[in-house]
PDB file of N, CA and C in Angstrom:
ATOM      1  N   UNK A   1      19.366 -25.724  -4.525  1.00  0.00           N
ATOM      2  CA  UNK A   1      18.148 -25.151  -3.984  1.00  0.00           C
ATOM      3  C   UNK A   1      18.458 -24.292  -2.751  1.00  0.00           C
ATOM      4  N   UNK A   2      19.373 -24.921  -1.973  1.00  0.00           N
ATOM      5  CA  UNK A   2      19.864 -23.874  -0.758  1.00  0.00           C
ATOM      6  C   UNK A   2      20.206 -22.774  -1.365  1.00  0.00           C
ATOM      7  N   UNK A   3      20.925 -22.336  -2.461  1.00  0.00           N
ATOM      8  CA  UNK A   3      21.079 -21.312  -2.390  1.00  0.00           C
ATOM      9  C   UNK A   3      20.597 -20.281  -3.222  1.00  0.00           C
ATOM     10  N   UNK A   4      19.069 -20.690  -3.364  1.00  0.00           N
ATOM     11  CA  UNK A   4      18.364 -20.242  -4.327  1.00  0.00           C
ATOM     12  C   UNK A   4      17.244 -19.504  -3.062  1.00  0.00           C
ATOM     13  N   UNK A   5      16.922 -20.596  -2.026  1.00  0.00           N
ATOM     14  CA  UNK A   5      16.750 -20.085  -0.717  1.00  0.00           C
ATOM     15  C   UNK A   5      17.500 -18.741  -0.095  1.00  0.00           C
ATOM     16  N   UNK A   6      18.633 -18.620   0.310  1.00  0.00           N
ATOM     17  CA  UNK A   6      19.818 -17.833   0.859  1.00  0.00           C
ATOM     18  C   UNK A   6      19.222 -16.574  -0.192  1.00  0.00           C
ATOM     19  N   UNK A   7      19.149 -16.424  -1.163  1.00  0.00           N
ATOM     20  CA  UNK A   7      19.040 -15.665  -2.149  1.00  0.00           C
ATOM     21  C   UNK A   7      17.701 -14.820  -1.813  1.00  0.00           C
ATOM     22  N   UNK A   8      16.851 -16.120  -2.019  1.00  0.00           N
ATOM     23  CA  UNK A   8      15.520 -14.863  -1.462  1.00  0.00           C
ATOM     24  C   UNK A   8      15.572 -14.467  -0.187  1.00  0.00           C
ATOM     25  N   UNK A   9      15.920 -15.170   0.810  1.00  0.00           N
ATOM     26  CA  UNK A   9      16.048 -14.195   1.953  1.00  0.00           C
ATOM     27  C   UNK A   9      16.859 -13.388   1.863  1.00  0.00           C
ATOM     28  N   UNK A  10      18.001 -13.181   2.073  1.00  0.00           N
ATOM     29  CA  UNK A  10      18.497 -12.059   1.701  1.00  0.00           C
ATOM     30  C   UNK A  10      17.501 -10.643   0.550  1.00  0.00           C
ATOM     31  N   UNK A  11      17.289 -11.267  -0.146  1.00  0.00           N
ATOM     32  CA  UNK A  11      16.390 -10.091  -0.983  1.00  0.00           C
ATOM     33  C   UNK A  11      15.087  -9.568  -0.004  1.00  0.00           C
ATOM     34  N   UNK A  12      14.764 -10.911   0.764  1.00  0.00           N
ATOM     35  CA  UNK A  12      13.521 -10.550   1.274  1.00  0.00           C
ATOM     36  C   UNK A  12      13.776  -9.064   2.481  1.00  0.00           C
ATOM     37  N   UNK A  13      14.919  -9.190   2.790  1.00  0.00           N
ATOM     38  CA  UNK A  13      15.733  -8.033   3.860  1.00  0.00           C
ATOM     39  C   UNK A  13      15.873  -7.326   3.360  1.00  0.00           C
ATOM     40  N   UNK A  14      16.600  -7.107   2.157  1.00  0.00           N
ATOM     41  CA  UNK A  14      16.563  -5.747   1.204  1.00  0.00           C
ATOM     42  C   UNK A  14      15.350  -5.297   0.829  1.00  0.00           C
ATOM     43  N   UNK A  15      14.663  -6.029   0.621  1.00  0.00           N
ATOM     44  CA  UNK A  15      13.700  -5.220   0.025  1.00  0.00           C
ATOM     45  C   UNK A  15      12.477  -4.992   1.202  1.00  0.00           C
ATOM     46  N   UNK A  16      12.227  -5.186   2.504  1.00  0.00           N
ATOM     47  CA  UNK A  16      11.783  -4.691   3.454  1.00  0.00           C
ATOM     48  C   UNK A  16      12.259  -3.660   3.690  1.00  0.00           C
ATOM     49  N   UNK A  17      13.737  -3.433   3.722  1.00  0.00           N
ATOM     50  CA  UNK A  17      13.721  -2.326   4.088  1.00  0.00           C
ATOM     51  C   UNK A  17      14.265  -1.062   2.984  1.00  0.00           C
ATOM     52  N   UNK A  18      14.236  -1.607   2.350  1.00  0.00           N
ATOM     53  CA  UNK A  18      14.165  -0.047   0.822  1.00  0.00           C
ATOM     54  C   UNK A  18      12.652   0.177   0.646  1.00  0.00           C
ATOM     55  N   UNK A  19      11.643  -0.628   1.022  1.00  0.00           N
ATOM     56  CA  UNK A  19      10.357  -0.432   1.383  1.00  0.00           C
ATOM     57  C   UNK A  19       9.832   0.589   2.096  1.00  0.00           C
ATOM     58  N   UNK A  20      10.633   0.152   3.605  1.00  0.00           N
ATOM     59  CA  UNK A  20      10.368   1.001   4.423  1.00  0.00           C
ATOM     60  C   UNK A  20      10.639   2.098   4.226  1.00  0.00           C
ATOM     61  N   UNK A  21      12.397   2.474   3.920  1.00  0.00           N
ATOM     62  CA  UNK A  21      12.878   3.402   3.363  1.00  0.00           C
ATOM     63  C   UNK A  21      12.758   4.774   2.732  1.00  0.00           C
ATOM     64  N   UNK A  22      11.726   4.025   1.568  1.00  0.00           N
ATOM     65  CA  UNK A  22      11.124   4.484   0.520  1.00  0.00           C
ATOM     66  C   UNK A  22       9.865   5.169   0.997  1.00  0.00           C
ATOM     67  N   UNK A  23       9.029   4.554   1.493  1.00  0.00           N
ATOM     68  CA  UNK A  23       7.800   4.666   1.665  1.00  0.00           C
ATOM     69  C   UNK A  23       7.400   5.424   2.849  1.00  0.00           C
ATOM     70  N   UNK A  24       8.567   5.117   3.541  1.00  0.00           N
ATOM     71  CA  UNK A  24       8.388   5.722   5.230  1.00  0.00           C
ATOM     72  C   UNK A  24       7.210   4.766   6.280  1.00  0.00           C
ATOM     73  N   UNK A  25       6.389   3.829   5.167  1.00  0.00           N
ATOM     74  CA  UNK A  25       5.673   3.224   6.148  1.00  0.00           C
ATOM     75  C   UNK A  25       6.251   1.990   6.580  1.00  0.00           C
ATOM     76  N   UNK A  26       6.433   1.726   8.224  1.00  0.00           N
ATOM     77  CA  UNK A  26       7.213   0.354   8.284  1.00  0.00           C
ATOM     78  C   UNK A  26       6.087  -1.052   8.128  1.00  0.00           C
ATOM     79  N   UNK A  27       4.868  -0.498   8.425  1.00  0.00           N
ATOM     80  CA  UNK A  27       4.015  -1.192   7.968  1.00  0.00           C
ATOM     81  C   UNK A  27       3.967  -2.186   6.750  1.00  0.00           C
ATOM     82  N   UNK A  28       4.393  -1.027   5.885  1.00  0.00           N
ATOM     83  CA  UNK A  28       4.730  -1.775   4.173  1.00  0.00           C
ATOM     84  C   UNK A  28       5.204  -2.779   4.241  1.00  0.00           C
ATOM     85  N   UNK A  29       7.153  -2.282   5.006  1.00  0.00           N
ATOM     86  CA  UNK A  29       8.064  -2.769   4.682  1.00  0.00           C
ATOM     87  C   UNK A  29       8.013  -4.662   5.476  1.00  0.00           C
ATOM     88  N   UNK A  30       7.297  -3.938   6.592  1.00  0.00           N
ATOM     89  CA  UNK A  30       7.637  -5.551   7.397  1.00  0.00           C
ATOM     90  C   UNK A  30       6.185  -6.506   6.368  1.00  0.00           C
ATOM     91  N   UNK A  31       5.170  -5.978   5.736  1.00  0.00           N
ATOM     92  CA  UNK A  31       4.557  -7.259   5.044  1.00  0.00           C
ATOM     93  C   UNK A  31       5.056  -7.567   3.560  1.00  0.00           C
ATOM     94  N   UNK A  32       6.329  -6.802   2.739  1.00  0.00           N
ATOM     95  CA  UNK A  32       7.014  -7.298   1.916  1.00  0.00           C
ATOM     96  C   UNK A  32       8.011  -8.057   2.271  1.00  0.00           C
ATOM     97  N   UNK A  33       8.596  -7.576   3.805  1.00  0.00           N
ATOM     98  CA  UNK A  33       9.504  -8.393   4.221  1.00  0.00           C
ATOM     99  C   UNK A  33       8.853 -10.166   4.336  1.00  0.00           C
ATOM    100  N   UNK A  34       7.778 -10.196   5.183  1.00  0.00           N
ATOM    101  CA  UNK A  34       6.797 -11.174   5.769  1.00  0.00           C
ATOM    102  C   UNK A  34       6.217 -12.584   4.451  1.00  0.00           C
ATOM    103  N   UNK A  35       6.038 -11.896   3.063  1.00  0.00           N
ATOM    104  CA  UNK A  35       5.529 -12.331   1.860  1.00  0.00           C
ATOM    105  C   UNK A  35       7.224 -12.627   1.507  1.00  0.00           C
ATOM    106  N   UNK A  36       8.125 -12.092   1.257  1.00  0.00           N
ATOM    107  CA  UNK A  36       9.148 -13.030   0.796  1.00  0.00           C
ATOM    108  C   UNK A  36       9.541 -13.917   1.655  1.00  0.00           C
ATOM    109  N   UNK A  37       9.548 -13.675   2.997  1.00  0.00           N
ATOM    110  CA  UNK A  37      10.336 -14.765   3.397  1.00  0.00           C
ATOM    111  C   UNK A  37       9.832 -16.217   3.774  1.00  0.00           C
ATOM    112  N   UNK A  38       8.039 -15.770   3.552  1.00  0.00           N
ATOM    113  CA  UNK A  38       6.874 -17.174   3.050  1.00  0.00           C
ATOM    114  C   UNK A  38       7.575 -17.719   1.711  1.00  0.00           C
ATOM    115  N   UNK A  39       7.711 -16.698   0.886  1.00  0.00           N
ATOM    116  CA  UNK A  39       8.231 -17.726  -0.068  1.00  0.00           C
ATOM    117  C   UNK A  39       9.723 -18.435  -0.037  1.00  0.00           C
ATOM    118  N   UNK A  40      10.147 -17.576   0.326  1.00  0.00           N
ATOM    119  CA  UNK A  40      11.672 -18.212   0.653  1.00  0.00           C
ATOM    120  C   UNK A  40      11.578 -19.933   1.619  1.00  0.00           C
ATOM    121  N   UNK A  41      11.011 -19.650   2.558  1.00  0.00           N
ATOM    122  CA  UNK A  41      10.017 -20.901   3.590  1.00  0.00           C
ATOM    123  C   UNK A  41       9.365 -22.213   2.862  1.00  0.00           C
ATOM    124  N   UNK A  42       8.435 -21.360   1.626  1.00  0.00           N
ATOM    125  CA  UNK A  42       8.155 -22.611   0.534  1.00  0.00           C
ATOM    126  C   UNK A  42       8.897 -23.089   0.050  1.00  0.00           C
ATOM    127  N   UNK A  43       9.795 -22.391  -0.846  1.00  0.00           N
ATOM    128  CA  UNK A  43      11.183 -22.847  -1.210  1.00  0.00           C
ATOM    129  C   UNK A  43      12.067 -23.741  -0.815  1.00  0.00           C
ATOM    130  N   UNK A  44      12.399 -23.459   0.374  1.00  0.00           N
ATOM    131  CA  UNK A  44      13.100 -24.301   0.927  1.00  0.00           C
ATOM    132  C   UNK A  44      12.565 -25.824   1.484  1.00  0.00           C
ATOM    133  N   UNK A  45      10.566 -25.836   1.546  1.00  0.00           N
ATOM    134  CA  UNK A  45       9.877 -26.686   1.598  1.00  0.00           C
ATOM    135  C   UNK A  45      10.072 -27.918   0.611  1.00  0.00           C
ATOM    136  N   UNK A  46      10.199 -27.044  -0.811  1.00  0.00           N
ATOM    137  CA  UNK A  46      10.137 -27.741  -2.188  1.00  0.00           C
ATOM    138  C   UNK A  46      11.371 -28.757  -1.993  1.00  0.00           C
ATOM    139  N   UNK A  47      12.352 -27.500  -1.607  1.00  0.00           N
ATOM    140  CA  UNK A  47      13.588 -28.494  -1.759  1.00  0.00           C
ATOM    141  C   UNK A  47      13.961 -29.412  -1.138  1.00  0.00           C
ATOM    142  N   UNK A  48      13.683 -29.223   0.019  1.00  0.00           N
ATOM    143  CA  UNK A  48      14.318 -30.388   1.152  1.00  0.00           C
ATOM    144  C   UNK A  48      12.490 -30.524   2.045  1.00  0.00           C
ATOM    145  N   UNK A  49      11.895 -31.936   1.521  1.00  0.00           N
ATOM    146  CA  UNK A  49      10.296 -32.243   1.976  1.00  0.00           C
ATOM    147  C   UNK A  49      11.059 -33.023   3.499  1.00  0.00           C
ATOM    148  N   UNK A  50      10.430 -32.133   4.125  1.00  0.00           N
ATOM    149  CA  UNK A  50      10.299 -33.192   5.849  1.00  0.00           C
ATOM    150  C   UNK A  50       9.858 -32.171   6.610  1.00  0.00           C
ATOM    151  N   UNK A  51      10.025 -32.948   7.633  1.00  0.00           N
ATOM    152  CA  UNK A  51       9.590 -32.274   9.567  1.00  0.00           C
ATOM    153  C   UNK A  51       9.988 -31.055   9.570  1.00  0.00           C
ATOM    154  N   UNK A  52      11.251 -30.601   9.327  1.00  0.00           N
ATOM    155  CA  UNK A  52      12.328 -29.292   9.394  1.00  0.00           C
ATOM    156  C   UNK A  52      11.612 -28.177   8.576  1.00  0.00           C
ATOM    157  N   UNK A  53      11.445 -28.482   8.078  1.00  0.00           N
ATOM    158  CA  UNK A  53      11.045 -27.805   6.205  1.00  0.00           C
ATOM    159  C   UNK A  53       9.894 -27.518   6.754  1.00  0.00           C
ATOM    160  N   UNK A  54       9.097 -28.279   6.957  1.00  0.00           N
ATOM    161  CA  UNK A  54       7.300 -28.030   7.239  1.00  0.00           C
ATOM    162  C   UNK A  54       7.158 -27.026   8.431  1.00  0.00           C
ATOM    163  N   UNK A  55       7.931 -27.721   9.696  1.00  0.00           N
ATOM    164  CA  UNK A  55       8.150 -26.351  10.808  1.00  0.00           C
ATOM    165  C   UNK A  55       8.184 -24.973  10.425  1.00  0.00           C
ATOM    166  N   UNK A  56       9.056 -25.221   9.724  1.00  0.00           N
ATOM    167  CA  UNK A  56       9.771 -23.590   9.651  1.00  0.00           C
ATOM    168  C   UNK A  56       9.220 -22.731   8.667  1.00  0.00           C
ATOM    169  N   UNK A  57       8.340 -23.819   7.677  1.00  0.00           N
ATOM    170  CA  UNK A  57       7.081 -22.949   6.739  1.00  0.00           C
ATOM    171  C   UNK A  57       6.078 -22.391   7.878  1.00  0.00           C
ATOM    172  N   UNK A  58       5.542 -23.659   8.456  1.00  0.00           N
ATOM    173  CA  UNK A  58       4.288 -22.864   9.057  1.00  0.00           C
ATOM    174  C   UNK A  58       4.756 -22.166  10.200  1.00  0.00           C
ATOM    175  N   UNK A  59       6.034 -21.790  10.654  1.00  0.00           N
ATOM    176  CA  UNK A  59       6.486 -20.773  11.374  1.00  0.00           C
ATOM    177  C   UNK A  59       6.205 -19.289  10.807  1.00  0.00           C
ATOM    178  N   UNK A  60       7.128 -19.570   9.626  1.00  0.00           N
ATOM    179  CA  UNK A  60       6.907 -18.306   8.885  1.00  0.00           C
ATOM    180  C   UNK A  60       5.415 -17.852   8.824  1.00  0.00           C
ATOM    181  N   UNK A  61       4.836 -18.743   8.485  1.00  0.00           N
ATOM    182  CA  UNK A  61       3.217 -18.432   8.114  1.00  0.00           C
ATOM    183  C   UNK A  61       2.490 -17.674   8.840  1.00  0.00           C
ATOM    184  N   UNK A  62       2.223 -18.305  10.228  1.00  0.00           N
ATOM    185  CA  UNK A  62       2.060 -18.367  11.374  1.00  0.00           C
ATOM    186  C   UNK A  62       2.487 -16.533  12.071  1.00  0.00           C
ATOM    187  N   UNK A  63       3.826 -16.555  11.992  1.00  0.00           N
ATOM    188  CA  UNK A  63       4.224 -15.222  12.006  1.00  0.00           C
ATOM    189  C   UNK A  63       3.678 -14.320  10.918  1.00  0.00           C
ATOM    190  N   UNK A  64       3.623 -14.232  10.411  1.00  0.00           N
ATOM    191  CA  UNK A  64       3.277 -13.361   8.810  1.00  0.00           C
ATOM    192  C   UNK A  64       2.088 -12.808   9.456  1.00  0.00           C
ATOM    193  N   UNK A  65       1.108 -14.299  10.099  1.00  0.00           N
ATOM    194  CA  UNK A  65      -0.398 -13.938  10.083  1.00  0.00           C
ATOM    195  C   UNK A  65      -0.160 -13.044  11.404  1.00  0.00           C
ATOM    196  N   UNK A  66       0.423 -13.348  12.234  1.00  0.00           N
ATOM    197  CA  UNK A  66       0.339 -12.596  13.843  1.00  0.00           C
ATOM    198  C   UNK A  66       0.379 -10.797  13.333  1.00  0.00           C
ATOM    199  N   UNK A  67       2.061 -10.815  13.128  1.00  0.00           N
ATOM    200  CA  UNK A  67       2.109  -9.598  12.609  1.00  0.00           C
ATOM    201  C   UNK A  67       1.012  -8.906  11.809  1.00  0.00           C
ATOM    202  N   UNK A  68       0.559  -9.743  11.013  1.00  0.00           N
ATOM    203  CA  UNK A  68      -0.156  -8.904   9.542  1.00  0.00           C
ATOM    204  C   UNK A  68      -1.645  -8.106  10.638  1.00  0.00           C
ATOM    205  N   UNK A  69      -2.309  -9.444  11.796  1.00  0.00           N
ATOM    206  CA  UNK A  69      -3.515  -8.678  12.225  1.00  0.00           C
ATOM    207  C   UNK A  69      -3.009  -7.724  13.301  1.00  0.00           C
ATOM    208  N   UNK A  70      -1.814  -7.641  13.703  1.00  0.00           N
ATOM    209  CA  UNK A  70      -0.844  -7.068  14.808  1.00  0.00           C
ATOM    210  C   UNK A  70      -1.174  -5.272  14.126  1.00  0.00           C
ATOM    211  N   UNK A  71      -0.536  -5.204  12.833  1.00  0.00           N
ATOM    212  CA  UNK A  71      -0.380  -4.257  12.014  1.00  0.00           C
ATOM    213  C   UNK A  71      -1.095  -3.674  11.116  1.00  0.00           C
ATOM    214  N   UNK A  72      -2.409  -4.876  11.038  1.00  0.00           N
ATOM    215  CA  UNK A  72      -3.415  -4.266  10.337  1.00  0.00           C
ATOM    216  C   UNK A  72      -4.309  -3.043  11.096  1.00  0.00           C
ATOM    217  N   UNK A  73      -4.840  -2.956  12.176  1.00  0.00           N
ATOM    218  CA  UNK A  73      -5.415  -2.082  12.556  1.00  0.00           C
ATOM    219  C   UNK A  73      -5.161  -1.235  12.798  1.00  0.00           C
ATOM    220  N   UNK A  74      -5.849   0.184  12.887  1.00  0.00           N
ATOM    221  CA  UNK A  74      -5.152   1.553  12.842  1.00  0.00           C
ATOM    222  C   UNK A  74      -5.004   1.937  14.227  1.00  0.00           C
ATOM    223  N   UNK A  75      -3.971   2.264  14.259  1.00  0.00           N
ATOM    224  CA  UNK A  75      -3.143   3.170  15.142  1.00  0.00           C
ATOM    225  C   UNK A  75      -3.728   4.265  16.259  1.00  0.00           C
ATOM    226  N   UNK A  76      -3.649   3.897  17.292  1.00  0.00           N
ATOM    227  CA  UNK A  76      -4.609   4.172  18.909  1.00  0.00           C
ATOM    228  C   UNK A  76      -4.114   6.027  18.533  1.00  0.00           C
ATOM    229  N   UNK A  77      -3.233   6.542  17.841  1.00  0.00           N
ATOM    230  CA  UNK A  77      -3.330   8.290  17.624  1.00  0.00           C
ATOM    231  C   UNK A  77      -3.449   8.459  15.865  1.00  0.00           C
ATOM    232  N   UNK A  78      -4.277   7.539  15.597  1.00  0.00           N
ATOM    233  CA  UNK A  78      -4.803   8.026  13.964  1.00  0.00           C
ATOM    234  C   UNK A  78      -5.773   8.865  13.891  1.00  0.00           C
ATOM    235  N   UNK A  79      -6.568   8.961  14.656  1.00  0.00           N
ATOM    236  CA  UNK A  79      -7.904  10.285  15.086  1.00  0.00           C
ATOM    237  C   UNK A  79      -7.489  11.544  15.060  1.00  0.00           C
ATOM    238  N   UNK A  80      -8.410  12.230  14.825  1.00  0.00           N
ATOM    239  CA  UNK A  80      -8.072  14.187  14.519  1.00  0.00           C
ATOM    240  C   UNK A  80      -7.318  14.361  16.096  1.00  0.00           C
ATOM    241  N   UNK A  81      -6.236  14.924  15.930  1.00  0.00           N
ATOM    242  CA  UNK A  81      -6.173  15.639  16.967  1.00  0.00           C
ATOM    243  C   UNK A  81      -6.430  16.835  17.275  1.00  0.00           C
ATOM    244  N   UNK A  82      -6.373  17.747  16.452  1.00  0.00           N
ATOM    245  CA  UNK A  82      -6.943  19.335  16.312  1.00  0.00           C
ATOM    246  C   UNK A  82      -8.133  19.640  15.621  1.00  0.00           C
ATOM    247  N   UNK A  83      -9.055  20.375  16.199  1.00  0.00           N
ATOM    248  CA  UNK A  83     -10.604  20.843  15.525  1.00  0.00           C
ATOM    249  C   UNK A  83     -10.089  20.948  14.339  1.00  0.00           C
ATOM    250  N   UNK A  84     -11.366  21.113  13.153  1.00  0.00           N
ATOM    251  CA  UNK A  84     -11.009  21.079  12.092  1.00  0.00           C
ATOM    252  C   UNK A  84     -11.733  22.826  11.876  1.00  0.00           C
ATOM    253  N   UNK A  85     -11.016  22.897  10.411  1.00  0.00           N
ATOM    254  CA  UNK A  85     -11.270  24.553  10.494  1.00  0.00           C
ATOM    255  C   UNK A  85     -12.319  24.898  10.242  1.00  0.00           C
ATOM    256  N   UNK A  86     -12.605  26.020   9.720  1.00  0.00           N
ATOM    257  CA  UNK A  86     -13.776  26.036   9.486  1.00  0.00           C
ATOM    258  C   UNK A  86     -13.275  26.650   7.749  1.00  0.00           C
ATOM    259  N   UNK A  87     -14.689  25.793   6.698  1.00  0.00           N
ATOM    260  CA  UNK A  87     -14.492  26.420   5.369  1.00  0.00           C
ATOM    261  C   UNK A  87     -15.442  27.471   5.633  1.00  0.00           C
ATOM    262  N   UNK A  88     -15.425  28.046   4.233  1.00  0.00           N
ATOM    263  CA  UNK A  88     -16.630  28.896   3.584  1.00  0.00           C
ATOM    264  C   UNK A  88     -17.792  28.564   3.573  1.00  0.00           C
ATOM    265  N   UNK A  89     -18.010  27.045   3.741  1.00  0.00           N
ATOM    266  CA  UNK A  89     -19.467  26.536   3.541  1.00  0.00           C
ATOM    267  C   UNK A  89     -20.035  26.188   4.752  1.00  0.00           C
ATOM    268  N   UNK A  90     -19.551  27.035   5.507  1.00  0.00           N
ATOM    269  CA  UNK A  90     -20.559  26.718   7.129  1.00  0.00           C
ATOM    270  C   UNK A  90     -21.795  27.756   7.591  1.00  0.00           C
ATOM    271  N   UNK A  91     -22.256  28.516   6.283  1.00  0.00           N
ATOM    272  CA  UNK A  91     -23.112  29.234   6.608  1.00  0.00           C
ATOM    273  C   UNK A  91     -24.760  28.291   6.828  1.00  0.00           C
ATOM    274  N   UNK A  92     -24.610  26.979   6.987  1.00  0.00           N
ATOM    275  CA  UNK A  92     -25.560  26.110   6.738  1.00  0.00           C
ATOM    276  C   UNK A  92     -25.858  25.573   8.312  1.00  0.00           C
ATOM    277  N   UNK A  93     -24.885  25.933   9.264  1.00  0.00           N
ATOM    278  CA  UNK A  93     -24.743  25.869  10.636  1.00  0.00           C
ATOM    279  C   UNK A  93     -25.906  26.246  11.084  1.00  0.00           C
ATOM    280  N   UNK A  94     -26.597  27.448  11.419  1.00  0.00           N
ATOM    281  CA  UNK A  94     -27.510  28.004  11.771  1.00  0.00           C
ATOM    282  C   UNK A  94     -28.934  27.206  11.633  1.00  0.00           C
ATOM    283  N   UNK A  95     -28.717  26.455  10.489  1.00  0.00           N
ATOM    284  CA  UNK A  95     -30.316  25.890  10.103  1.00  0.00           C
ATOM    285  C   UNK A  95     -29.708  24.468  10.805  1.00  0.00           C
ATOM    286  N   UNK A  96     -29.039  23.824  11.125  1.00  0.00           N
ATOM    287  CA  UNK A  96     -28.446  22.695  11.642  1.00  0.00           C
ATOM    288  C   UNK A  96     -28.969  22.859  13.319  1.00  0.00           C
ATOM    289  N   UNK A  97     -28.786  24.426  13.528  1.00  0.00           N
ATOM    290  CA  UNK A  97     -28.703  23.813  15.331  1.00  0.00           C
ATOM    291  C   UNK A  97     -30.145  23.949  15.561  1.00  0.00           C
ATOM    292  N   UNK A  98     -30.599  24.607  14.574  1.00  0.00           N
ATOM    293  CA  UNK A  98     -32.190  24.998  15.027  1.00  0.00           C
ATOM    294  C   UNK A  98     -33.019  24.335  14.595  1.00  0.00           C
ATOM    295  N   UNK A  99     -32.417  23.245  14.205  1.00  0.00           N
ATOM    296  CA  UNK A  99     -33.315  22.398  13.160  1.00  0.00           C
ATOM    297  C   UNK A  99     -34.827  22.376  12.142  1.00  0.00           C
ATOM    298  N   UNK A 100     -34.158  23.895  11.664  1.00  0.00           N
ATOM    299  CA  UNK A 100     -34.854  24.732  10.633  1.00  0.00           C
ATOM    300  C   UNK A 100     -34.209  24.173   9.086  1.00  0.00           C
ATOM    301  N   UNK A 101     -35.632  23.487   8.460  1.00  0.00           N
ATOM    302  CA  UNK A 101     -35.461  23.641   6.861  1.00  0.00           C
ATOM    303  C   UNK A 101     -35.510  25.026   6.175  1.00  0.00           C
ATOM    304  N   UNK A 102     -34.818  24.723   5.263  1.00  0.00           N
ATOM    305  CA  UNK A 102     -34.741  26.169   4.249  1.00  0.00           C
ATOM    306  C   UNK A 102     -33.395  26.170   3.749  1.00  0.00           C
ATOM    307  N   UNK A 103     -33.097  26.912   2.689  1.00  0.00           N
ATOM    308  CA  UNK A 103     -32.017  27.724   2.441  1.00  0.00           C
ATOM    309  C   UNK A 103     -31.239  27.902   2.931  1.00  0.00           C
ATOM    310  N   UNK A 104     -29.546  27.670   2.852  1.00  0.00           N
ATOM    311  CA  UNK A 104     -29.315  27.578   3.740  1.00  0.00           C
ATOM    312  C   UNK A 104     -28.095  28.843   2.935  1.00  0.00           C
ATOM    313  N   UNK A 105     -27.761  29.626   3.392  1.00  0.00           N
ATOM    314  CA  UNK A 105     -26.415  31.009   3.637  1.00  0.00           C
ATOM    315  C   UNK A 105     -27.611  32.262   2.979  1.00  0.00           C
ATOM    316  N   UNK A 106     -29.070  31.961   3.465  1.00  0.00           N
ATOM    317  CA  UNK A 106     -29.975  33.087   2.711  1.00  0.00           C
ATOM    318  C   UNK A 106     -30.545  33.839   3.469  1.00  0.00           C
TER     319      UNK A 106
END
C-alpha cells in the first residue's frame, strides 16, 4: 500500500504541473495537484488506520479547502483596464443620455 501511496503522489506532482504547464493557469494546476494528493492522503488512510493517517488526511483536506477559497476568487486586476471601444451599434447613445424613447440610429 505504501507504495501505491508514493505512486500517487508523485503523479499528483506531475500532473499539477503539466496542468499548469499546459493550461498556463496555476490555478488549475495547484487544485489537480490539491485533489490527488487528498486521495493519495485517503490512501494511505485505508492502509495504515490510526492517529498518523487521520492527521495527515485532514491536513491535506484542510489545506485543499484553504487554498481552494484562497484561489477561488477573482483576482484584485481582473477588471477592464482600458475603455472599451466603441462598435457600430452606438448610434443608440443619443436617446440614452436624453432619455428619449424612439428609434434609435433614425
Amino acid at each position: 500500500m505504501a507504495v501505491l501511496v508514493t505512486a500517487v503522489t508523485a503523479l499528483a506532482l506531475v500532473s499539477g504541473v503539466v496542468t499548469t504547464l499546459s493550461t498556463g493557469a496555476l490555478r488549475s494546476g495547484v487544485r489537480v495537484l490539491l485533489d490527488l494528493l487528498t486521495a493519495a492522503g485517503l490512501l494511505r488512510l485505508a492502509g495504515e488506520p490510526g492517529w498518523n493517517g487521520l492527521a495527515g488526511a485532514v491536513a491535506i483536506i484542510a489545506l485543499r479547502q484553504l487554498l481552494g477559497a484562497a484561489l477561488g476568487g477573482a483576482p484584485p486586476w481582473s477588471g477592464r483596464q482600458s475603455s472599451a471601444r466603441c462598435a457600430d451599434d452606438d448610434h443608440h447613445l443619443p436617446l440614452a443620455s436624453t432619455r428619449k424613447t424612439g428609434k434609435a440610429g433614425g
